[in-house]
N, C-alpha and C. Protein backbone atom coordinates (compact mmCIF):
# COMPACT_ATOMS: atom_id res chain seq x y z
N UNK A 1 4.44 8.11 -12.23
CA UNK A 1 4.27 8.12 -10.78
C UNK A 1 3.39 6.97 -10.31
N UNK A 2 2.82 6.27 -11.62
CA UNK A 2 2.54 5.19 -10.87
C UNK A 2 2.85 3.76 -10.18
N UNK A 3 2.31 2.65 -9.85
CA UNK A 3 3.08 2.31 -8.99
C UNK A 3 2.80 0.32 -10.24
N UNK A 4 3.50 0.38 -11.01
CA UNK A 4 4.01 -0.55 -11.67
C UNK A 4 5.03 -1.62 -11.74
N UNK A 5 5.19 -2.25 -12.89
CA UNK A 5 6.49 -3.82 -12.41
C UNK A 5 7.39 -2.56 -12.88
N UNK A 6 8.77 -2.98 -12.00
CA UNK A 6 10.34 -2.34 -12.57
C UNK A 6 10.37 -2.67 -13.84
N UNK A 7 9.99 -3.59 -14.54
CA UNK A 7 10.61 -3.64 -15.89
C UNK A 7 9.86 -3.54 -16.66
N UNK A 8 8.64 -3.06 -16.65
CA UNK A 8 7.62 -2.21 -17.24
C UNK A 8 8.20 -0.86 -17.56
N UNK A 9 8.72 -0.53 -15.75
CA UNK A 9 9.08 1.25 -15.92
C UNK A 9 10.59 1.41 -16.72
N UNK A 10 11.05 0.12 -16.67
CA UNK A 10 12.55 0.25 -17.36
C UNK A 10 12.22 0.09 -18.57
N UNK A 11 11.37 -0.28 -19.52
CA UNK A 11 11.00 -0.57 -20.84
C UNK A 11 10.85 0.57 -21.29
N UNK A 12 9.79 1.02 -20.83
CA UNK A 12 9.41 3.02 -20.72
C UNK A 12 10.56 3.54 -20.93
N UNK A 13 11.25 3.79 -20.21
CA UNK A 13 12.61 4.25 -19.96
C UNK A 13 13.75 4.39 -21.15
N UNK A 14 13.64 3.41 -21.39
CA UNK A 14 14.33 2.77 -22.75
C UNK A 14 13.99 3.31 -23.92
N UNK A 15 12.44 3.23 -23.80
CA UNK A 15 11.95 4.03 -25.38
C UNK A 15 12.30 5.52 -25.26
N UNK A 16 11.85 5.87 -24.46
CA UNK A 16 12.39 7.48 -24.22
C UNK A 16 13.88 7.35 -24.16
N UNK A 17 14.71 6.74 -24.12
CA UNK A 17 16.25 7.57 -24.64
C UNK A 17 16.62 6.88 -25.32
N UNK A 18 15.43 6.00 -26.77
CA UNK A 18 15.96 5.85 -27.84
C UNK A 18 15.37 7.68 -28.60
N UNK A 19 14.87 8.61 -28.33
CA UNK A 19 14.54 9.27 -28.52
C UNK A 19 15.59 10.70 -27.68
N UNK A 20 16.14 10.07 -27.47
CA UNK A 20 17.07 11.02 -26.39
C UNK A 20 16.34 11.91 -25.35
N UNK A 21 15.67 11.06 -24.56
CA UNK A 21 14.74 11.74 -24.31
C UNK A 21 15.21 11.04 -22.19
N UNK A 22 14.95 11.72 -21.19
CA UNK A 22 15.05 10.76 -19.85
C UNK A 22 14.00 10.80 -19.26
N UNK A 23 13.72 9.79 -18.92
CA UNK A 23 12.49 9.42 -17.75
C UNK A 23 12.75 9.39 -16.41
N UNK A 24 12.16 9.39 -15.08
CA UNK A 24 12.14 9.22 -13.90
C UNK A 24 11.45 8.39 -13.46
N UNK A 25 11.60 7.57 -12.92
CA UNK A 25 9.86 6.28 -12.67
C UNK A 25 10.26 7.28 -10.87
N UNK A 26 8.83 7.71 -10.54
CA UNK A 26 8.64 8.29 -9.23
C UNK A 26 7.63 7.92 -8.71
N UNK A 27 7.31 6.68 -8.20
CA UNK A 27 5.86 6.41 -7.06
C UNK A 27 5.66 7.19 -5.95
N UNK A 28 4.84 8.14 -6.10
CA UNK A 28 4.26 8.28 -4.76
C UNK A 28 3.28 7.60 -3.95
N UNK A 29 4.29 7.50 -2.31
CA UNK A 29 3.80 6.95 -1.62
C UNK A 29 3.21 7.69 -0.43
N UNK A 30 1.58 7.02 -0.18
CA UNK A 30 0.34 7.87 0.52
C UNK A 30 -1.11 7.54 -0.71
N UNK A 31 -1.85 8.09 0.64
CA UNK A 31 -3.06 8.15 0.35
C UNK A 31 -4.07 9.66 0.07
N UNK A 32 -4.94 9.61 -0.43
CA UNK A 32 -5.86 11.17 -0.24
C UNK A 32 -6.15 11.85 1.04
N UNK A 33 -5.51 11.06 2.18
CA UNK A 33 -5.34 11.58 3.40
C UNK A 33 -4.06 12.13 3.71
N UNK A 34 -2.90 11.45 3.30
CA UNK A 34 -1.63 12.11 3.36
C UNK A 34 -0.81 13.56 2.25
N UNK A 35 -1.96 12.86 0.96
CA UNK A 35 -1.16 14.18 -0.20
C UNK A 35 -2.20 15.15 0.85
N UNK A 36 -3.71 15.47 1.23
CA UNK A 36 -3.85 16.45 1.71
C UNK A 36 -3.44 17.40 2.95
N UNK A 37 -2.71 16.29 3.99
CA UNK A 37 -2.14 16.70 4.57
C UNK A 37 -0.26 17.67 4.20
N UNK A 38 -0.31 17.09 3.28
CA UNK A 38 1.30 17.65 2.38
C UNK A 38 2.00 16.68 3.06
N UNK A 39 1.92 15.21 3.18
CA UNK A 39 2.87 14.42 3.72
C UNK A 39 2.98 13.07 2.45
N UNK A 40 3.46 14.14 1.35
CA UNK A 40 3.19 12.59 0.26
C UNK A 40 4.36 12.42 0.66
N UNK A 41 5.15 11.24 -0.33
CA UNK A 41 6.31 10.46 -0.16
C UNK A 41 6.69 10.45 -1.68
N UNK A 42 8.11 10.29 -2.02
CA UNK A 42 8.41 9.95 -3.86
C UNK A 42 9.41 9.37 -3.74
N UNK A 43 9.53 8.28 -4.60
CA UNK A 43 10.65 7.33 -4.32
C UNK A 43 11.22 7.50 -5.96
N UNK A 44 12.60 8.13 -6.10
CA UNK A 44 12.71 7.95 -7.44
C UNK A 44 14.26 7.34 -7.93
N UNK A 45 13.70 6.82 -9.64
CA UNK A 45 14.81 6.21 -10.34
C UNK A 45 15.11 6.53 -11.42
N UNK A 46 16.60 6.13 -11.70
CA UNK A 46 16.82 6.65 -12.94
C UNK A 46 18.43 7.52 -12.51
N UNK A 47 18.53 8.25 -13.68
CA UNK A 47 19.67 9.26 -14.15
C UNK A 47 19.58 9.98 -12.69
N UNK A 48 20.69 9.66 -12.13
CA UNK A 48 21.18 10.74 -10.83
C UNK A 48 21.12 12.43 -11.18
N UNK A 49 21.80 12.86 -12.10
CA UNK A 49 21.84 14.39 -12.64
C UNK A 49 20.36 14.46 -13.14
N UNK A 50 20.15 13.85 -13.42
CA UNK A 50 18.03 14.11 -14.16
C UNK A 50 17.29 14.75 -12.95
N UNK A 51 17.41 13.36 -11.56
CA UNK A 51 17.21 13.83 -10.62
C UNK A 51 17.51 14.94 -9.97
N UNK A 52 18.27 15.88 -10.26
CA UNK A 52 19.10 16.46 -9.22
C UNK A 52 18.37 17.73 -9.95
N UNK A 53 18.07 17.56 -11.40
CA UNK A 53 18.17 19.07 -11.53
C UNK A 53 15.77 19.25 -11.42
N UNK A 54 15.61 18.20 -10.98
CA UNK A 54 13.89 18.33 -11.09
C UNK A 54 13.67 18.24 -9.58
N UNK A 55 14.71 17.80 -8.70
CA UNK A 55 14.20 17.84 -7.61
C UNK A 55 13.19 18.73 -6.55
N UNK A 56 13.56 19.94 -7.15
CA UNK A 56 12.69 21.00 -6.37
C UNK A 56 11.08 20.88 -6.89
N UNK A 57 11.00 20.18 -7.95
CA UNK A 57 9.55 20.09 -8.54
C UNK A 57 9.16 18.88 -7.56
N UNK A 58 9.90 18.26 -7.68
CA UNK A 58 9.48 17.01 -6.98
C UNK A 58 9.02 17.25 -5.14
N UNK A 59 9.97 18.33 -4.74
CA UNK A 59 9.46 18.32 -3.26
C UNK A 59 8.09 19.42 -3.46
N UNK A 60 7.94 19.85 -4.69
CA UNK A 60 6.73 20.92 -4.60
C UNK A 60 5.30 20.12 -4.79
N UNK A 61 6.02 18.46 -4.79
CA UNK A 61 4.58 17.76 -4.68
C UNK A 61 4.30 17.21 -3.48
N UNK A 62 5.99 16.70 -3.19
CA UNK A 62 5.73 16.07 -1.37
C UNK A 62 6.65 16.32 -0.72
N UNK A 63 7.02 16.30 0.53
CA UNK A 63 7.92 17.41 1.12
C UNK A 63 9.37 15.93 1.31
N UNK A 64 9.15 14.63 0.96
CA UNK A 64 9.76 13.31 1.36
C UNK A 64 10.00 13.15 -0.40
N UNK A 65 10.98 13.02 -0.32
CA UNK A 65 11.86 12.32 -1.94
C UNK A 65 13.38 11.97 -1.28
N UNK A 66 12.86 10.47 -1.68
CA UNK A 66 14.36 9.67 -1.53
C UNK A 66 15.09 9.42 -2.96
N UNK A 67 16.07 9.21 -2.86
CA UNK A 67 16.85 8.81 -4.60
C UNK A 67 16.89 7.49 -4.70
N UNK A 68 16.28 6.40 -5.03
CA UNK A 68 16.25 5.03 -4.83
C UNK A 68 17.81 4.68 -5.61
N UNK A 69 17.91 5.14 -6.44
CA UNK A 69 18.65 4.58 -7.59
C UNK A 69 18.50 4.31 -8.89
N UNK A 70 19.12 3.05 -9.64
CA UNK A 70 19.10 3.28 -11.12
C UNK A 70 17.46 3.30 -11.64
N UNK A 71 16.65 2.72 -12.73
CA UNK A 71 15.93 3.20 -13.41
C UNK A 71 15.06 1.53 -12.76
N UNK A 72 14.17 1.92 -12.46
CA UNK A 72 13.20 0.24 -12.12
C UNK A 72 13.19 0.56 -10.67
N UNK A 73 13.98 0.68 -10.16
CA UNK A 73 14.12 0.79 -8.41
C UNK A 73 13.43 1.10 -7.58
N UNK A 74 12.83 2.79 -8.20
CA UNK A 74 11.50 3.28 -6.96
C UNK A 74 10.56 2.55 -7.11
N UNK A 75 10.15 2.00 -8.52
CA UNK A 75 9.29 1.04 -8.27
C UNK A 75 9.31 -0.39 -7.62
N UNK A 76 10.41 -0.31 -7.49
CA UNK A 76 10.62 -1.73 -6.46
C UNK A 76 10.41 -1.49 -5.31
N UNK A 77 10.93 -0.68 -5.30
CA UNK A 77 11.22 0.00 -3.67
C UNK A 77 9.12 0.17 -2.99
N UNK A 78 8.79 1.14 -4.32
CA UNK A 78 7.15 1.35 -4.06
C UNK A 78 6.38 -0.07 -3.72
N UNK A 79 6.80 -0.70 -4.28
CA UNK A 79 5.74 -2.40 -4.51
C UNK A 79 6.37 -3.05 -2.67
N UNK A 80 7.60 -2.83 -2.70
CA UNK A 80 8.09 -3.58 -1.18
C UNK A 80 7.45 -2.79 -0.28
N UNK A 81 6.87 -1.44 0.40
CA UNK A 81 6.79 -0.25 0.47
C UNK A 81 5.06 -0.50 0.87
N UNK A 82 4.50 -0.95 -0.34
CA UNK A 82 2.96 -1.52 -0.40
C UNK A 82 2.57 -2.56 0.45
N UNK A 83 3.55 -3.68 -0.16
CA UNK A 83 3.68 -5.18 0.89
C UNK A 83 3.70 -4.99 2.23
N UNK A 84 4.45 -3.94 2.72
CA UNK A 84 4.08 -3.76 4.61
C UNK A 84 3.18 -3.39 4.59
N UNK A 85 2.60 -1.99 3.60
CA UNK A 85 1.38 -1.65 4.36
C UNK A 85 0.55 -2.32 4.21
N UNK A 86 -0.18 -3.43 3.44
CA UNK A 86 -1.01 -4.53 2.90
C UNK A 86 -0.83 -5.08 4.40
N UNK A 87 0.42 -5.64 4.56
CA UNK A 87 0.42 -7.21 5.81
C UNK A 87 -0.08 -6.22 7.30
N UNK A 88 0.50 -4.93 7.04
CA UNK A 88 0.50 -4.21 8.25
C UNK A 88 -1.35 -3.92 8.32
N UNK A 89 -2.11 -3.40 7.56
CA UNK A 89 -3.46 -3.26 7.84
C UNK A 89 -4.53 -4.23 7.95
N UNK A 90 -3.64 -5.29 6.78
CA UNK A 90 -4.59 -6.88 7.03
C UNK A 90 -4.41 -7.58 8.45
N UNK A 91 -3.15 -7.46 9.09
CA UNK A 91 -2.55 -8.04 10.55
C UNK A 91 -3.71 -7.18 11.36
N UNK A 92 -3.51 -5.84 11.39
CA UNK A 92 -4.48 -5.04 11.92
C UNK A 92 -5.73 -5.61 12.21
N UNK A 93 -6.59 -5.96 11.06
CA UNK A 93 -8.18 -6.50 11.16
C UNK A 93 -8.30 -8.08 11.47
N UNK A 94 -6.82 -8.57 11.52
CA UNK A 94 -7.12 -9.91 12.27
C UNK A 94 -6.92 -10.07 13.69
N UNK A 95 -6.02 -8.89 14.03
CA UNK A 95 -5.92 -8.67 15.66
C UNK A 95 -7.33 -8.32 16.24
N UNK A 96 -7.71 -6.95 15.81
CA UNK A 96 -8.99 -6.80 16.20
C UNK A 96 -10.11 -8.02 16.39
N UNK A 97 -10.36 -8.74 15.11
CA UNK A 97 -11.15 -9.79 15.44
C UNK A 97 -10.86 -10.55 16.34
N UNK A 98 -10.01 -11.05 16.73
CA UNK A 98 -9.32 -12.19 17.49
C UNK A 98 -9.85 -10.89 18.87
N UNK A 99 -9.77 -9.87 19.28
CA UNK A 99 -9.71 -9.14 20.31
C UNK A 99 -11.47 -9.52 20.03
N UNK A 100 -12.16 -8.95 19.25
CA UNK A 100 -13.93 -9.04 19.16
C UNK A 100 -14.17 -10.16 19.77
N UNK A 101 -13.54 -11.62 19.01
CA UNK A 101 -13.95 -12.76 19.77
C UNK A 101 -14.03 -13.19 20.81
N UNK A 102 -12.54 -13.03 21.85
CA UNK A 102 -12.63 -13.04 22.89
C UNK A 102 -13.57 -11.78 23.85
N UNK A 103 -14.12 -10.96 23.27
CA UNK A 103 -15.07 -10.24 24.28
C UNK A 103 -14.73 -8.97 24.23
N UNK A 104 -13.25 -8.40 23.59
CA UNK A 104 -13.53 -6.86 23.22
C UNK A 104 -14.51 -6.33 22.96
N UNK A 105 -15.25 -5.40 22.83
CA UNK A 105 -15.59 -4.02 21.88
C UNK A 105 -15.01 -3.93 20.95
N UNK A 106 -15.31 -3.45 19.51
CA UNK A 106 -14.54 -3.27 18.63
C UNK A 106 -14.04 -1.71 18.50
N UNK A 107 -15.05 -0.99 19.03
CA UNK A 107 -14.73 0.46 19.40
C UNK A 107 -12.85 0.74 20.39
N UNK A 108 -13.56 -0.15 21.48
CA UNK A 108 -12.46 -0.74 22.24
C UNK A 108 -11.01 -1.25 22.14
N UNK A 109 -11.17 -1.62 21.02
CA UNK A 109 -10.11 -2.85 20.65
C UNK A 109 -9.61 -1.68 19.76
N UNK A 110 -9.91 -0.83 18.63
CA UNK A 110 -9.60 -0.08 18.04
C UNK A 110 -8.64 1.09 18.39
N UNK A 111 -9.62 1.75 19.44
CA UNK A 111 -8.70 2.69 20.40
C UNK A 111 -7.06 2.20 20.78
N UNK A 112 -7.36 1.07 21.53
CA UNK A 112 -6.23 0.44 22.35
C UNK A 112 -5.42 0.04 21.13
N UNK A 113 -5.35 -0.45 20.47
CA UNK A 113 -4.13 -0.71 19.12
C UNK A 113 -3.68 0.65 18.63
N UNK A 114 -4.39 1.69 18.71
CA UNK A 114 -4.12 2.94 18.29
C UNK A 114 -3.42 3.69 18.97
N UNK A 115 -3.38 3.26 20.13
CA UNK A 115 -2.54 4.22 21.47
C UNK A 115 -1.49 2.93 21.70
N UNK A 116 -1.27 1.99 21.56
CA UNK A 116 -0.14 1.20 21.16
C UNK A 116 1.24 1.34 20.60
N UNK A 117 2.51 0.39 20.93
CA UNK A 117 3.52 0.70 20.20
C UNK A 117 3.17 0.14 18.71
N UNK A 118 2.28 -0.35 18.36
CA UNK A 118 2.19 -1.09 16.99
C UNK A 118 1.16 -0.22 16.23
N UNK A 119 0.97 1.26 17.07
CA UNK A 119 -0.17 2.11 15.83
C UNK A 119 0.88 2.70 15.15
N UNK A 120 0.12 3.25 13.77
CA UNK A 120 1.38 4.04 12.82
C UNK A 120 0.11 4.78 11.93
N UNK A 121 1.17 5.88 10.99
CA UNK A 121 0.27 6.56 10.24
C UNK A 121 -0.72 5.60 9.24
N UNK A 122 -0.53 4.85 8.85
CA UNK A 122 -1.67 4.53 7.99
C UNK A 122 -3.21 3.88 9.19
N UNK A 123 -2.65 3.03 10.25
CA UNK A 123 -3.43 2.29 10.92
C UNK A 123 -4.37 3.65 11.81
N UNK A 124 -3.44 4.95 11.65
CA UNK A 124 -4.30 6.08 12.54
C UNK A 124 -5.29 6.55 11.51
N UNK A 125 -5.37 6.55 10.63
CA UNK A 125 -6.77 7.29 9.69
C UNK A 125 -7.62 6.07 9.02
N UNK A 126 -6.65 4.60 9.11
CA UNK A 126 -7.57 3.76 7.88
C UNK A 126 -8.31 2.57 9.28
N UNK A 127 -7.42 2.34 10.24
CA UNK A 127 -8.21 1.84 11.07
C UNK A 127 -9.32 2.03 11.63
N UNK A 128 -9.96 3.30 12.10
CA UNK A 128 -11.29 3.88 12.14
C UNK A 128 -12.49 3.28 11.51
N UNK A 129 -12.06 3.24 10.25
CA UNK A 129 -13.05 2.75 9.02
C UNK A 129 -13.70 1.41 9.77
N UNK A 130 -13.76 0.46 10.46
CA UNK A 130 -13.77 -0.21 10.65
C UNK A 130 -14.89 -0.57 11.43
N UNK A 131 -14.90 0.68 12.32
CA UNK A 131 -16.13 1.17 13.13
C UNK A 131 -17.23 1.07 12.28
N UNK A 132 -18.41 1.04 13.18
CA UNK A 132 -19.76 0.51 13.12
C UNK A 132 -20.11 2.18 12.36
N UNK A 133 -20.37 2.13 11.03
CA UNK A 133 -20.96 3.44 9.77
C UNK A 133 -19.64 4.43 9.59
N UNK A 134 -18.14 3.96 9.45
CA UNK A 134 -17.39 4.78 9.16
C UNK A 134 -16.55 4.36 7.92
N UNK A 135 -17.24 3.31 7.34
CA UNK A 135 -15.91 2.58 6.08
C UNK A 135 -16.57 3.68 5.19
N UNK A 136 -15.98 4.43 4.82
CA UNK A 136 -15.98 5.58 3.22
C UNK A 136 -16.66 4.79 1.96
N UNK A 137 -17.73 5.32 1.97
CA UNK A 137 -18.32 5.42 0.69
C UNK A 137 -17.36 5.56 -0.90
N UNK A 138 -17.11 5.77 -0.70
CA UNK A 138 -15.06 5.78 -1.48
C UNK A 138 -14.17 5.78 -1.21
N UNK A 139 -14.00 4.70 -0.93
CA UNK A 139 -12.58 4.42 -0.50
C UNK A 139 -11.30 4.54 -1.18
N UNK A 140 -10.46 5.13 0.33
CA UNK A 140 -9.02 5.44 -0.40
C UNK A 140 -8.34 4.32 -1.36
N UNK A 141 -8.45 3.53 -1.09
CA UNK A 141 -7.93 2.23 -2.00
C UNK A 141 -8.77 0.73 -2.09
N UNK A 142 -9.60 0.91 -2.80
CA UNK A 142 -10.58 -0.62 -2.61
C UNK A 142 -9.21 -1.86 -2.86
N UNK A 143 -9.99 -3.76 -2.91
CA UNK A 143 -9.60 -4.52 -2.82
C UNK A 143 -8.57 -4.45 -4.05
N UNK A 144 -9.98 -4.00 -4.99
CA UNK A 144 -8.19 -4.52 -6.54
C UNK A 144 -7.58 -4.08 -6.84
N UNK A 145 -7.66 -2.54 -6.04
CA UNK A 145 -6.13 -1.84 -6.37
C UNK A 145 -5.52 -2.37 -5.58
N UNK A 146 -5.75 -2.76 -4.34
CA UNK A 146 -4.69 -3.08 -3.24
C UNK A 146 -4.28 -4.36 -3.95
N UNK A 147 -5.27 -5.46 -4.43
CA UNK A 147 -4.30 -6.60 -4.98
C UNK A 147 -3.26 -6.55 -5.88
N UNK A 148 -3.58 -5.65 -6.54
CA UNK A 148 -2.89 -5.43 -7.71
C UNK A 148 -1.67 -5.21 -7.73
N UNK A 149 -1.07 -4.24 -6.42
CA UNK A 149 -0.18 -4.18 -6.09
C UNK A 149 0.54 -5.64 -4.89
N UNK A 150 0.12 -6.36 -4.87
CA UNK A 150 0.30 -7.85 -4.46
C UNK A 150 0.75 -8.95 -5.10
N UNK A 151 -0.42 -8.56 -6.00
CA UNK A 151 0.06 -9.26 -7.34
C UNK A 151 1.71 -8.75 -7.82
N UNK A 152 1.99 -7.66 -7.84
CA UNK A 152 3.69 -6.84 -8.80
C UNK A 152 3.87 -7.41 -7.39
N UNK A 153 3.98 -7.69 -6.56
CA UNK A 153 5.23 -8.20 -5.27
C UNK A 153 5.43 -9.68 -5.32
N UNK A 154 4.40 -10.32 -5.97
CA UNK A 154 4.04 -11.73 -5.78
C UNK A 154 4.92 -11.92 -7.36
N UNK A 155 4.80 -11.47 -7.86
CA UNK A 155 5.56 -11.63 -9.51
C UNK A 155 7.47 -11.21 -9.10
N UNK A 156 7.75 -10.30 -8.15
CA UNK A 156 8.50 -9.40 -8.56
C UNK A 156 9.85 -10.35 -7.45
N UNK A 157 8.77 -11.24 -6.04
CA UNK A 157 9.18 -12.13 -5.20
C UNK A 157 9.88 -13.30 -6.37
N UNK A 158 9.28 -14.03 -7.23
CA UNK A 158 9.43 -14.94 -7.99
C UNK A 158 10.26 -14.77 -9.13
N UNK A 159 10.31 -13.47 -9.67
CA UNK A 159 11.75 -12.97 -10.47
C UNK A 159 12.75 -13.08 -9.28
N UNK A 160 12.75 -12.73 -8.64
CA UNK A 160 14.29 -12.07 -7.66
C UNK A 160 14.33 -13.58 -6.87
N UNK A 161 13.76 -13.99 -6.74
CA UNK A 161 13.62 -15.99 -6.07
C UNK A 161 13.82 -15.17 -4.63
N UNK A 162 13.19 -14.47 -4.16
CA UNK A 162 12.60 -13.56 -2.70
C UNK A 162 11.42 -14.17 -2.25
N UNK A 163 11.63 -14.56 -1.14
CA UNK A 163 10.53 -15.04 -0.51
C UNK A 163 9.26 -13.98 0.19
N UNK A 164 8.25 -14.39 -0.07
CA UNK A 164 6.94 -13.28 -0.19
C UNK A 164 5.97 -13.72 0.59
N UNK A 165 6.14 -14.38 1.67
CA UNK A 165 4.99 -15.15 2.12
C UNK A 165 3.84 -14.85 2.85
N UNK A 166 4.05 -13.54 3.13
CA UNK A 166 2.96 -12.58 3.84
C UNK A 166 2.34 -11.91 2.55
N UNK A 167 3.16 -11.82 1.87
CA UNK A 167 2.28 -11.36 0.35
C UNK A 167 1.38 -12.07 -0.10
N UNK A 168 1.81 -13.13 -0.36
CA UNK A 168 1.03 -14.08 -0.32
C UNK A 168 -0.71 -14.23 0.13
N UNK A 169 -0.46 -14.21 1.49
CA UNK A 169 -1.30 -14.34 2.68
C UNK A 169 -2.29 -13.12 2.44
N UNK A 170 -1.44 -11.68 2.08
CA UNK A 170 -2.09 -10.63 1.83
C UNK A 170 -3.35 -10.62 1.10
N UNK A 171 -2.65 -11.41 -0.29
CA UNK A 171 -2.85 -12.00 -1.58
C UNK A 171 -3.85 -12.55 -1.45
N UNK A 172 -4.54 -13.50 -0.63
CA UNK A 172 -5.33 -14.66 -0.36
C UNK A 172 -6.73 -13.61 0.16
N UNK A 173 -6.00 -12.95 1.68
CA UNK A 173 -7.45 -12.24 2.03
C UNK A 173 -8.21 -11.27 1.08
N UNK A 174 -7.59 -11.19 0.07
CA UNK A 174 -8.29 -9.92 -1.12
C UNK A 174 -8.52 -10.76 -1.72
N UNK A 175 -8.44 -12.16 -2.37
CA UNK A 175 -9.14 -12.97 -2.44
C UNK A 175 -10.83 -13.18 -1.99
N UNK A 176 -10.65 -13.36 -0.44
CA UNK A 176 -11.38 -13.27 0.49
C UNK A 176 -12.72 -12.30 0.52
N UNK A 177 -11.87 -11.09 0.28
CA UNK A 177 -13.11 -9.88 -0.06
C UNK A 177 -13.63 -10.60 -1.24
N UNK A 178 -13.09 -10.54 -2.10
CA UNK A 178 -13.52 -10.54 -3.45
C UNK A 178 -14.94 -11.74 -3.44
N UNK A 179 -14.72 -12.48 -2.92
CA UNK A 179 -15.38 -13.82 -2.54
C UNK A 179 -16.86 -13.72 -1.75
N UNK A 180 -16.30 -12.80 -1.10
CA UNK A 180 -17.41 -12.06 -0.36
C UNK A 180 -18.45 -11.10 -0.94
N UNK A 181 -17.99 -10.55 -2.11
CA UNK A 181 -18.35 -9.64 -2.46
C UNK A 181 -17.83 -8.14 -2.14
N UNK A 182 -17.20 -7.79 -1.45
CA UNK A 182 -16.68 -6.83 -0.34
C UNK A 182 -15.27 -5.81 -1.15
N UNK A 183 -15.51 -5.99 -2.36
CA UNK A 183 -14.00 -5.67 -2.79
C UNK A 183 -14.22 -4.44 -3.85
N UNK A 184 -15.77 -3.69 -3.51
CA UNK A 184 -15.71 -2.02 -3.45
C UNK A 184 -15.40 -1.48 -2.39
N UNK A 185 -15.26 -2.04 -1.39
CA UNK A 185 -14.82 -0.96 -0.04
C UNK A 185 -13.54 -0.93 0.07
N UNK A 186 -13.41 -0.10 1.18
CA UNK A 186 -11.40 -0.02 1.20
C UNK A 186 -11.04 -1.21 1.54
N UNK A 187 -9.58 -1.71 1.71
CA UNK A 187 -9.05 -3.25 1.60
C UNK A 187 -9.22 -3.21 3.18
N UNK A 188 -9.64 -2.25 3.92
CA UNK A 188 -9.13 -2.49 5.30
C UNK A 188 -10.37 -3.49 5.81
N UNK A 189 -11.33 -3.47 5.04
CA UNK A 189 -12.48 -4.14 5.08
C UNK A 189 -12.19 -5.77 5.30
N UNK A 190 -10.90 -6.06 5.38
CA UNK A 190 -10.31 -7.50 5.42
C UNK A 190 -10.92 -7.86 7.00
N UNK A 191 -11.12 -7.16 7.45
CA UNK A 191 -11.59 -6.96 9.20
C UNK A 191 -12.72 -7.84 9.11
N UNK A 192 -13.57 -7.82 8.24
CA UNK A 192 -14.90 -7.81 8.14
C UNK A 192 -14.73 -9.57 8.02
N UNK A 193 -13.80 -10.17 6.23
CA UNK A 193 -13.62 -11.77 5.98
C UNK A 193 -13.21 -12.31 7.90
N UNK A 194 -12.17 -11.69 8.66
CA UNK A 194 -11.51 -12.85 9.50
C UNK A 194 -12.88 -12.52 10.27
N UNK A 195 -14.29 -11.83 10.98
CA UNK A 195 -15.15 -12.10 11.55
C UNK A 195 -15.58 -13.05 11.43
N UNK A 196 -16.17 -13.15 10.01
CA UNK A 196 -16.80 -14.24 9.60
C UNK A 196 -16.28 -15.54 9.36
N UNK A 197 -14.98 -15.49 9.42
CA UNK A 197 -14.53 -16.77 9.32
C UNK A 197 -14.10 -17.54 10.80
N UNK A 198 -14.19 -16.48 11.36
CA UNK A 198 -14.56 -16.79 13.21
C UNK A 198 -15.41 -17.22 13.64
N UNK A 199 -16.71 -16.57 12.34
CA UNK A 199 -17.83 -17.33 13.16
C UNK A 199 -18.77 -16.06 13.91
N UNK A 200 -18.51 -15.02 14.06
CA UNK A 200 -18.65 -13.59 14.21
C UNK A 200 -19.89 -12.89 13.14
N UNK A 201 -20.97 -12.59 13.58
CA UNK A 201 -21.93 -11.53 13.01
C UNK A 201 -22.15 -10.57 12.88
């Protein structure tokens, strides 16, 4: 269920039915805010009939299971899946700044993107963090997990000759944390690099 290269999970795969044995590669997608809400997500691959007959286990973890297809897939599907939400929360903390600079509130600026056509479930619980004493002391996903999964899109862009260029970019601002020092807090903390590179205190 974790969220790995396809041909990592297809290697896996392989050894188990030299053993006659079948695998499922199933990423779930969400955070410790969504499995508690019961809104995980499972993207799975592999043997169609494998699937069919575990499925009910599978919705007894999240109430969302799609059938991606053959064996490598959900994890493709998971890593493409990651890449929005990465560009989508990093875009997030560069709007805001750009709103701080010109004279927003950040309280302000927060709200109003949130009651927007461009708020969504992740930007409604992880955008908050952002606020002045609300970034989590443990965060749902610090910098190097989030790169990490940047990294399998940035590898996975360059197998498939797919162009990745917001991955990329993604890629760079977790960089950024890292540089900063900033890359125990959650990735949404990217808010924090475009201040300072504004020029912002």
């Amino acid at each position: 269920m974790s969220t790995i290269a396809p041909d990592a999970s297809r290697a896996v795969s392989a050894e188990f039915a030299k053993q006659g044995l079948t695998m499922l590669d199933a990423p779930i997608s969400g955070s410790p805010v969504t499995l508690a809400q019961g809104n995980a997500a499972l993207m799975v691959g592999g043997d169609k009939a494998a699937f069919a007959q575990i499925e009910p286990v599978l919705r007894a973890i999240g109430p969302k299971v799609t059938y991606i297809g053959a064996s490598g897939l959900a994890g493709q599907m998971k890593i493409a899946v990651n890449l929005l939400l990465m560009v989508e929360v990093i875009a997030f903390g560069e709007a805001v700044a750009l709103a701080e600079k010109g004279g927003v509130a950040r309280e302000i600026a927060v709200d109003a993107i949130l009651k927007s056509v461009a708020a969504s479930p992740v930007l409604g619980y992880r955008g908050p963090f952002i606020l002045e004493g609300k970034m989590p002391a443990v965060p749902l996903a610090d910098v190097t997990l989030q790169q990490k999964d940047m990294l399998l899109a940035l590898e996975l862009g360059r197998k498939l000759g797919s162009p990745v260029p917001l991955a990329a970019a993604a890629n760079e601002m977790m960089n950024a944390c890292r540089g900063l020092g900033l890359d125990h807090r959650d990735f949404v903390t990217a808010h924090e690099v475009y201040r300072r590179l504004g020029g912002q205190t």
